[in-house]
N, C-alpha and C. Protein backbone atom coordinates (compact mmCIF):
# COMPACT_ATOMS: atom_id res chain seq x y z
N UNK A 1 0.85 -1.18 0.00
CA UNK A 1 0.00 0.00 0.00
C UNK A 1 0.89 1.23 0.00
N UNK A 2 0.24 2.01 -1.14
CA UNK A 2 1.14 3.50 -0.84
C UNK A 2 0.89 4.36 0.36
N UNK A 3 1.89 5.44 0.09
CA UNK A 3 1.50 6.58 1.33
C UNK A 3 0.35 6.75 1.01
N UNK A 4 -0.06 7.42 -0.25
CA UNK A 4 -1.68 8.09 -0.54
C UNK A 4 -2.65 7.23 -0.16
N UNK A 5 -2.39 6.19 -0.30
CA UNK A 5 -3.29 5.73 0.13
C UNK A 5 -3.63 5.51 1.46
N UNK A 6 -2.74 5.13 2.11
CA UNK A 6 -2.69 4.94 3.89
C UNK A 6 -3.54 6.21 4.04
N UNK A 7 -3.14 7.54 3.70
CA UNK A 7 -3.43 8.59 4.65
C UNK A 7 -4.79 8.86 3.92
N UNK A 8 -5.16 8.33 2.59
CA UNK A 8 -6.64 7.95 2.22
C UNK A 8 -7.69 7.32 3.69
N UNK A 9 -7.32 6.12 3.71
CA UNK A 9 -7.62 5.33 4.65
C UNK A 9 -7.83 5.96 6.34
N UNK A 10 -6.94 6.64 6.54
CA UNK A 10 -6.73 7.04 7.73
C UNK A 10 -8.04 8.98 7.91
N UNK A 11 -7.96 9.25 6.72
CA UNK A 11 -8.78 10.35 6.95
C UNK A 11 -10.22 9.62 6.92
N UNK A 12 -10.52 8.86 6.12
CA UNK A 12 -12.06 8.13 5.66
C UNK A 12 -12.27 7.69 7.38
N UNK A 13 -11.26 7.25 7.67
CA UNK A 13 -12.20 6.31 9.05
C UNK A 13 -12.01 7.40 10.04
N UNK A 14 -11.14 8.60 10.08
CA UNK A 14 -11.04 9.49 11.25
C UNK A 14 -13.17 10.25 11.42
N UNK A 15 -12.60 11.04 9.94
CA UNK A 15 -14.33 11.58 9.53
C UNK A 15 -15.18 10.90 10.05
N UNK A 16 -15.09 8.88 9.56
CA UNK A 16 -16.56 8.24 10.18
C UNK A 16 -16.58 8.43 11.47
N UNK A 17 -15.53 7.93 11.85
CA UNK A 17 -15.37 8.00 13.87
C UNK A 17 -15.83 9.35 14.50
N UNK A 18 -15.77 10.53 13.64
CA UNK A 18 -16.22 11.81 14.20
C UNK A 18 -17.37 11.97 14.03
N UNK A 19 -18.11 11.20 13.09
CA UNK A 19 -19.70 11.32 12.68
C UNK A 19 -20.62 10.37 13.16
N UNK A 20 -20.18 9.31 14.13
CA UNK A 20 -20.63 8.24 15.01
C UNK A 20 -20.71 8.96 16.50
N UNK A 21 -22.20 8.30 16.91
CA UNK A 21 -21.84 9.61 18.46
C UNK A 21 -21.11 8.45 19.38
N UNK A 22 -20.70 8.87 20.11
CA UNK A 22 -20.66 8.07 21.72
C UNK A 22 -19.27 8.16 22.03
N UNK A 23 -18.85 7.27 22.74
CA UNK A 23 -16.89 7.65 23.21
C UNK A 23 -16.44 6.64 22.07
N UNK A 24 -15.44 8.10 21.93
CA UNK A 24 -14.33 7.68 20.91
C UNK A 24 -13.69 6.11 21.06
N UNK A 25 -13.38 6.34 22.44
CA UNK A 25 -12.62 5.19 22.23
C UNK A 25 -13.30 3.80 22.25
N UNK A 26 -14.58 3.95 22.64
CA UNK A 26 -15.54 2.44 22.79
C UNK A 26 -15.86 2.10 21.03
N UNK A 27 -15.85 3.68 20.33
CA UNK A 27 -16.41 3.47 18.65
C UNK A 27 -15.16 2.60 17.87
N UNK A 28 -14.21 3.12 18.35
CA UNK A 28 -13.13 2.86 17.47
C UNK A 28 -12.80 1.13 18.05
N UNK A 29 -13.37 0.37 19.32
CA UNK A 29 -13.07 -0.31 19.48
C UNK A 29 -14.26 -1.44 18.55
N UNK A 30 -15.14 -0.82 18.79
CA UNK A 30 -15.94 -1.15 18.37
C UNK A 30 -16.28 -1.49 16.50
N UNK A 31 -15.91 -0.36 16.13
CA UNK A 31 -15.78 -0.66 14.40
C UNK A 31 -14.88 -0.34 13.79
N UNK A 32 -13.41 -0.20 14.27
CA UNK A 32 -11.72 -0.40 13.96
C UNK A 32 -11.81 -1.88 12.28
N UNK A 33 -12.12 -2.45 13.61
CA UNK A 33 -11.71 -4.53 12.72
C UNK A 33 -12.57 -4.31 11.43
N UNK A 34 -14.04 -3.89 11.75
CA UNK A 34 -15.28 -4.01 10.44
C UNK A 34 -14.61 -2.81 9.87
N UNK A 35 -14.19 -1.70 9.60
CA UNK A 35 -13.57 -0.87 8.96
C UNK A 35 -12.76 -1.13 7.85
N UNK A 36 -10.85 -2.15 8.37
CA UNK A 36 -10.68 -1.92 8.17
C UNK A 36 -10.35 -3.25 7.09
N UNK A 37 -11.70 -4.08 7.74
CA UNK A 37 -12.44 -5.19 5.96
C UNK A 37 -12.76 -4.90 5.49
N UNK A 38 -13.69 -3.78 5.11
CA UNK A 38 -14.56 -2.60 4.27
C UNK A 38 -13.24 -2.26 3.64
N UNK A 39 -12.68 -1.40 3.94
CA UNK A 39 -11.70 -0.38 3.25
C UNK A 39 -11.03 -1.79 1.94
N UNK A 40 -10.46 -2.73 2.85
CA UNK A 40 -9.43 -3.84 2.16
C UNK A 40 -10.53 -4.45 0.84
N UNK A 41 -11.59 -4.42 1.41
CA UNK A 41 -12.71 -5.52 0.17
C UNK A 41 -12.89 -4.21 -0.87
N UNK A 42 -13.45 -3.03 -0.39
CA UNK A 42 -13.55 -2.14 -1.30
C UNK A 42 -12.67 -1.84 -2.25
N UNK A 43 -11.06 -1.76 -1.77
CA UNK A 43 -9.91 -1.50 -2.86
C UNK A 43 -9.90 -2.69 -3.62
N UNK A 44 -10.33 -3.69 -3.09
CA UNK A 44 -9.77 -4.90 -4.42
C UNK A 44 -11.22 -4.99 -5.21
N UNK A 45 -12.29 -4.18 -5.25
CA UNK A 45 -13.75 -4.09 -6.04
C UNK A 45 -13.48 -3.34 -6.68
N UNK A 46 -13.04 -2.03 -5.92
CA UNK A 46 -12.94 -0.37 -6.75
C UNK A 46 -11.90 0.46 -7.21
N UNK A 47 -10.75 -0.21 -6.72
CA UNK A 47 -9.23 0.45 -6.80
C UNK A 47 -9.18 1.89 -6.62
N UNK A 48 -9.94 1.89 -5.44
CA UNK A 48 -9.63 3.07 -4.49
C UNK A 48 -10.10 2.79 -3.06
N UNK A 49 -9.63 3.75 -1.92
CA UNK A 49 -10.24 4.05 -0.76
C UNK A 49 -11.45 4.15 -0.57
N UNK A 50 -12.52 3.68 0.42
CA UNK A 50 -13.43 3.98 0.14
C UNK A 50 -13.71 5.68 1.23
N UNK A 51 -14.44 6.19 0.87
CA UNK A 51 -14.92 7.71 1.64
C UNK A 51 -15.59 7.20 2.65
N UNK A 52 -15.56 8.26 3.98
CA UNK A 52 -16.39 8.18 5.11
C UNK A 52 -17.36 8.14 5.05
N UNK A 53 -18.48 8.61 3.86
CA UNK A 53 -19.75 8.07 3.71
C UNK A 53 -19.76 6.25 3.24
N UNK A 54 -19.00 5.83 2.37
CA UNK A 54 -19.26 4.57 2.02
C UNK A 54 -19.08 3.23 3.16
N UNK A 55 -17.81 3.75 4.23
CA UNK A 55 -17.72 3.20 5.59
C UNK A 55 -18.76 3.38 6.45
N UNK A 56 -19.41 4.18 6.77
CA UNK A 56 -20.80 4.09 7.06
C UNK A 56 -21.83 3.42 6.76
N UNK A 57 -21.96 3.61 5.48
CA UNK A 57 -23.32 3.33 5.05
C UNK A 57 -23.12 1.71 4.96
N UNK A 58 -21.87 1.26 4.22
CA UNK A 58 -21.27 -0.53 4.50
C UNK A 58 -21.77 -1.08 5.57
N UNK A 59 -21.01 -0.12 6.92
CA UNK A 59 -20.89 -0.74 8.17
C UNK A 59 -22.80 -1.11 8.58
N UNK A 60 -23.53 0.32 8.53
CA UNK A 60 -25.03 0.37 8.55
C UNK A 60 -25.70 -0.68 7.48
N UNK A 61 -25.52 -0.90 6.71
CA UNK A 61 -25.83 -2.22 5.83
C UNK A 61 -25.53 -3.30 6.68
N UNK A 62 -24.42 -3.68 7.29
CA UNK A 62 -24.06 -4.78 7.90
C UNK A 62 -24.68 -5.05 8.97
N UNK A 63 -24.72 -3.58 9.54
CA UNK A 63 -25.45 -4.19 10.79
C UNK A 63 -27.04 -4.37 11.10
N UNK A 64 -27.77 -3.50 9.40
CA UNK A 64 -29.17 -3.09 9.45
C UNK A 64 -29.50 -2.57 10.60
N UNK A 65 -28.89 -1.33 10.60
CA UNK A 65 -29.19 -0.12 11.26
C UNK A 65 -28.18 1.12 10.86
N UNK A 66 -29.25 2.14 11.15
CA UNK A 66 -28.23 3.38 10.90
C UNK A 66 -27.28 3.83 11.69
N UNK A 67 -25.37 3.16 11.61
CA UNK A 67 -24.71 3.18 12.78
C UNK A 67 -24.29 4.76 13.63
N UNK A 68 -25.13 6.03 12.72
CA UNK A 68 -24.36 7.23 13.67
C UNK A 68 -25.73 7.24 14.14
N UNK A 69 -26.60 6.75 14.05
CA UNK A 69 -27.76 6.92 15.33
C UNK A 69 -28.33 6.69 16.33
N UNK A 70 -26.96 5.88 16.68
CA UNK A 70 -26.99 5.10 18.24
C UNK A 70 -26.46 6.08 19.21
């Protein structure tokens, strides 16, 4: 993986984590792992990063629910 891309990766999931309510650190423990299968399945579908909306809306698909409305 390149730099651009890492710091792709690293802004997409900072944004989601800021747009999810509750403590930081319980979210990130919480959807870190499912993240950062999303991101890995998405680049080998789309040959790119996916955006903080598409980590969302994935993760909310997965879980059938809307995950920043907990």
């Amino acid at each position: 993986m390149n730099k651009h891309r890492t710091k792709d990766e690293i802004l997409a999931q900072a944004e989601a984590f800021s747009r999810l309510h509750g403590n930081e650190l319980e979210l990130i423990q919480e959807y870190a792992g499912d993240f950062r299968e999303i991101i890995v399945e998405f680049e080998r579908l789309f040959g790119r990063v996916p955006t903080a909306d598409d980590l969302i809306w994935i993760e909310s698909q997965r879980n059938g629910r809307d995950i920043t409305q907990d």
